[in-house]
Protein backbone atom coordinates (compact mmCIF):
# COMPACT_ATOMS: atom_id res chain seq x y z
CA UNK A 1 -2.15 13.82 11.34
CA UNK A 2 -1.42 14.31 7.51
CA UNK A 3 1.31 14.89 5.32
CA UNK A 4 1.63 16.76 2.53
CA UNK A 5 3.38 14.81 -0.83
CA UNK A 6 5.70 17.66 -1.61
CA UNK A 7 6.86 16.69 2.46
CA UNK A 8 8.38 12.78 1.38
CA UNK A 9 11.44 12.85 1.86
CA UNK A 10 13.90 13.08 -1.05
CA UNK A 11 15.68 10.11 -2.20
CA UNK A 12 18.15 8.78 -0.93
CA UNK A 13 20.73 6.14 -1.12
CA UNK A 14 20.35 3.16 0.57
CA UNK A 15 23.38 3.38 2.88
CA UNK A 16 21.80 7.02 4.27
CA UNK A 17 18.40 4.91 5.12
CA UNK A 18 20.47 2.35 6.66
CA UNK A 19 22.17 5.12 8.67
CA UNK A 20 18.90 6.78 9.70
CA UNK A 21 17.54 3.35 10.85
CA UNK A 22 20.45 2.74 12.62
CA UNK A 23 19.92 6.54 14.40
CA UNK A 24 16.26 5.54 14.85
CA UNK A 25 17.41 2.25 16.84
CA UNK A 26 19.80 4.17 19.41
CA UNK A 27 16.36 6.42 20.84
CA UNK A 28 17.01 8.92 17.76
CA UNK A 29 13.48 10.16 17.51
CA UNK A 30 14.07 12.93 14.87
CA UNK A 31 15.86 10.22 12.71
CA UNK A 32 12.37 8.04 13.25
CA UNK A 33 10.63 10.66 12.45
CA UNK A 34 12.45 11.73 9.04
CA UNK A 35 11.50 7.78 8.30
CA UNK A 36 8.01 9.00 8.84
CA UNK A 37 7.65 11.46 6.86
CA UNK A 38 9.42 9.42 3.81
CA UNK A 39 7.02 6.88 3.66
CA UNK A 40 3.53 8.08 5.68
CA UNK A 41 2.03 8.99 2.50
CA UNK A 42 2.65 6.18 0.62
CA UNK A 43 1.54 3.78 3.70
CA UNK A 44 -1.73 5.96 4.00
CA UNK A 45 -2.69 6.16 0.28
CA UNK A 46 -2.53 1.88 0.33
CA UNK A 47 -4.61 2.00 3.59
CA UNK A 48 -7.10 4.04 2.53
CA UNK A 49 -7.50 2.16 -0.42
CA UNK A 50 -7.78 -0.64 1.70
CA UNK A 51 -10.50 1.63 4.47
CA UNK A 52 -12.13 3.53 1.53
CA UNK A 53 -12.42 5.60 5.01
CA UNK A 54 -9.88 8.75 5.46
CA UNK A 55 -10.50 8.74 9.28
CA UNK A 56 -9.69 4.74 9.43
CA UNK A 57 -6.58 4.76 7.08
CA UNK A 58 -5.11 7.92 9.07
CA UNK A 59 -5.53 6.13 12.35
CA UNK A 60 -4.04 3.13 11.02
CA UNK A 61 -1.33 4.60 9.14
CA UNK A 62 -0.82 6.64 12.97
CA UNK A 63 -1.09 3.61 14.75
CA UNK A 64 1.19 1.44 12.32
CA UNK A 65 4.11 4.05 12.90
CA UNK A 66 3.65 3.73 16.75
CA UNK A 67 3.89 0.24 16.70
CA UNK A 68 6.79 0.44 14.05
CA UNK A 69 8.80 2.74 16.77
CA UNK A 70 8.02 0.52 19.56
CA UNK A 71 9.38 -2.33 17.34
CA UNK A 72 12.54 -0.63 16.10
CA UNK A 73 15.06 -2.51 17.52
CA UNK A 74 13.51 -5.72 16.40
CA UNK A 75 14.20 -4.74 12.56
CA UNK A 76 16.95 -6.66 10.90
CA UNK A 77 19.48 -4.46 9.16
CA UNK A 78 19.59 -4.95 5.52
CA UNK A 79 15.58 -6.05 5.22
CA UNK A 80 13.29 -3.61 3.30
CA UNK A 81 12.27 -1.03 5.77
CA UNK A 82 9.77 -0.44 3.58
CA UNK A 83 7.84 -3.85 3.39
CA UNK A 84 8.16 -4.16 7.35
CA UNK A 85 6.04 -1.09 8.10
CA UNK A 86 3.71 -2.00 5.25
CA UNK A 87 3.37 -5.42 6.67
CA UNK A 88 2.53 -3.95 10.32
CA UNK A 89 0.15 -1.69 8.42
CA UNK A 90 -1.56 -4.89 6.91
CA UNK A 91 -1.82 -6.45 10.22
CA UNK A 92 -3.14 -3.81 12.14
CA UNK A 93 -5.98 -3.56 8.95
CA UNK A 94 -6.74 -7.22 9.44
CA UNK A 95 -7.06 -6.48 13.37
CA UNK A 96 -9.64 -4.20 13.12
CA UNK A 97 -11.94 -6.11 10.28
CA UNK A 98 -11.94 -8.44 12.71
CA UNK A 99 -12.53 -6.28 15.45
CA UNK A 100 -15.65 -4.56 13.60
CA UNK A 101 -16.90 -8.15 12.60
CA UNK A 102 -17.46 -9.20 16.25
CA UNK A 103 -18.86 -5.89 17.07
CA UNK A 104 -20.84 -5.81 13.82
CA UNK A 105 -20.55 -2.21 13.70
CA UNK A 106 -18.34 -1.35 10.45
CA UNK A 107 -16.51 1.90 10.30
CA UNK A 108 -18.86 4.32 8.22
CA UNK A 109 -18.26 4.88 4.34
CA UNK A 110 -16.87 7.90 3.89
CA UNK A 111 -17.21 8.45 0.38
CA UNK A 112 -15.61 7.46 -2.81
CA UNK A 113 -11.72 6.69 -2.92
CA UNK A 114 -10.40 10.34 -3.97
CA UNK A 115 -10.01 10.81 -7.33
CA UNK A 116 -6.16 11.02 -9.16
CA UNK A 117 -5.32 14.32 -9.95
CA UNK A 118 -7.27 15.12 -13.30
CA UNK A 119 -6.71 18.56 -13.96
CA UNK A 120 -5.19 18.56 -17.32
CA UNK A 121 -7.45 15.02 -18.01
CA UNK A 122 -10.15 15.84 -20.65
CA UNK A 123 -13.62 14.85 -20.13
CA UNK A 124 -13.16 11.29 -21.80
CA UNK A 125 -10.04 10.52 -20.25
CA UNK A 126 -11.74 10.71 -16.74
CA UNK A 127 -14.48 8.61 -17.63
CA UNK A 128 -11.68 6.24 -18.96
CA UNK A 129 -9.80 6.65 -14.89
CA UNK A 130 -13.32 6.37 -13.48
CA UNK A 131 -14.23 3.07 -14.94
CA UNK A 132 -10.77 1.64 -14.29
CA UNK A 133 -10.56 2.84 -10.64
CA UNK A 134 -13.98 1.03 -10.57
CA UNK A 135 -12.64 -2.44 -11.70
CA UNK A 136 -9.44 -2.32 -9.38
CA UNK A 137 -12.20 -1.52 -6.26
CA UNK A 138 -14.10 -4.70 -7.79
CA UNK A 139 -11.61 -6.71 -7.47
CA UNK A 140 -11.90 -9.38 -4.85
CA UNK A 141 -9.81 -8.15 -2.02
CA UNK A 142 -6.80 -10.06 -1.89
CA UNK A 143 -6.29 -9.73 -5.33
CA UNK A 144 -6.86 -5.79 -5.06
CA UNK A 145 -3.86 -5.47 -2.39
CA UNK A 146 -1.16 -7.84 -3.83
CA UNK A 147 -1.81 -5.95 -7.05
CA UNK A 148 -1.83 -2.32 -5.26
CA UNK A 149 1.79 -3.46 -3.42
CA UNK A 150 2.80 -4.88 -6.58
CA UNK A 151 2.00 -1.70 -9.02
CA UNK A 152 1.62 1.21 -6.96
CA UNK A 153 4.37 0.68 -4.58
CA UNK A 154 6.30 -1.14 -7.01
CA UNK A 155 7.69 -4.02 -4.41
CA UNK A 156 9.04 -7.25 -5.43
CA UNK A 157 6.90 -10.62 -4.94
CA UNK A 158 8.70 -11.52 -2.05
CA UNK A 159 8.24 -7.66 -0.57
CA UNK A 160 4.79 -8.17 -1.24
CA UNK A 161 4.96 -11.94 0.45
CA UNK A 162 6.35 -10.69 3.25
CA UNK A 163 3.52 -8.02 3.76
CA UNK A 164 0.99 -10.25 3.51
CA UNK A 165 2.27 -13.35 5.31
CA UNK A 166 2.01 -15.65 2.18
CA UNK A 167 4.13 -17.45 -0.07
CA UNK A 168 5.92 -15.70 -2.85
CA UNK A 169 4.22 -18.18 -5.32
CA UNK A 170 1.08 -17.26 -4.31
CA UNK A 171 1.41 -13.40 -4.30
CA UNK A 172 2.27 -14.18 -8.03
CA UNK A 173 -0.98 -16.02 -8.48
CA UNK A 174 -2.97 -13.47 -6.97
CA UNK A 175 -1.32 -10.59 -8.78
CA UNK A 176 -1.47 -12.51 -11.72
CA UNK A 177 -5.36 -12.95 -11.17
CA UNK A 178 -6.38 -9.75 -10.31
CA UNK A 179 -4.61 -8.49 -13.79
CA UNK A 180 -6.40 -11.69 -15.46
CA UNK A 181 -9.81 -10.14 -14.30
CA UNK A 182 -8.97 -6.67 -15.36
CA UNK A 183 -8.70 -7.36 -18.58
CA UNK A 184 -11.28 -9.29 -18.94
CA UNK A 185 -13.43 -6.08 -18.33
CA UNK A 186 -11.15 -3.59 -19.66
CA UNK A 187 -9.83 -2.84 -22.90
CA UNK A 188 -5.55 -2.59 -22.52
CA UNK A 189 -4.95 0.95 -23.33
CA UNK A 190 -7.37 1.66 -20.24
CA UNK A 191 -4.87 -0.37 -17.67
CA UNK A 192 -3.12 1.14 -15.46
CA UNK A 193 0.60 1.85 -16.16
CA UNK A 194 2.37 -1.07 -14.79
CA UNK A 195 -1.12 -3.32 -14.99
CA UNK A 196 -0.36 -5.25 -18.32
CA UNK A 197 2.91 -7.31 -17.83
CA UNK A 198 4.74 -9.74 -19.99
CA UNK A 199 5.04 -11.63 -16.84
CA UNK A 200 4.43 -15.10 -17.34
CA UNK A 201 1.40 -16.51 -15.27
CA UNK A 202 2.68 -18.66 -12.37
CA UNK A 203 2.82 -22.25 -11.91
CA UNK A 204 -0.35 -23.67 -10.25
């Protein structure tokens, strides 16, 4: 199953989500499946970044929203809708590394993470995207996902806590990291928006 992006769902307030999670709790399955369609391609563009498989990440991404609707009623109103899928998303990822470590048979590579749209980019500009999309899949891997949460879905530390079942201190740390080590091998104006951050580094 895919989405298209011009498919999310349009904005809206935070009283209408409320509402629609409220519709999805009472057995509304079309008002589940508008929260579906809001946020499936944001949860499978973090997975697959996570996969660097398309097959894997749309499995998981399926398989997170299953669970999600099976666990519906067990969502607090007033939490971050949001951060609860992505953390079932994260869990589900960590099930199946360690599922494919005691098998020892990895999911197959299915190529490079797809490129960002770079249609109007001039030649020197995607080298610049290449080599910086290069760095972020260096990065060691807890690092890369607290920093993917924390700049491409632009979620609070805590959000990003939450996902990943650690303490909001030490999401700070590792985002904090992972933008130390960029920029140790990158020069600033080739950070990603967001990347660079007058945040102070955390308390160790």
């Amino acid at each position: 199953m895919t989405r298209d992006a011009e498919a999310d769902w349009p904005s809206g307030s935070p009283d209408e989500e409320a509402e629609t999670i409220r519709a999805a709790q009472r057995g509304n399955r079309a008002a589940f499946a508008q929260l579906v369609e809001r946020y499936w391609d944001r949860l499978y563009r973090w997975l697959y970044h996570l996969t660097r498989n398309r097959h894997a990440a749309e499995d998981l991404t399926q398989e997170t929203f299953l669970r999600a609707l099976a666990a519906i009623k067990s969502f607090r109103p007033g939490s971050n809708f949001r951060a609860w899928v992505f953390r079932i998303g994260h869990n589900n990822f960590v099930n199946q590394k360690r599922a494919e470590r005691r098998t020892k048979h990895p999911l197959p590579d299915d190529g490079a993470v797809p490129a960002m749209a770079t249609t109007e980019l001039d030649t020197e500009n995607r080298e610049m995207l290449a080599v910086v999309q290069k760095a972020v899949a260096e990065l060691p891997a807890d690092f890369r996902i607290a920093l993917q949460l924390r700049v491409d879905e632009e979620l609070s530390f805590r959000e990003v806590a939450q996902i990943l079942g650690i303490t909001e201190e030490t999401a700070r740390w590792r985002v904090f990291k992972a933008r130390q080590k960029l920029m140790k091998v990158l020069a600033p104006e080739m950070l990603p928006p967001g990347t660079v951050s007058s945040e102070s580094e955390p308390e160790t």
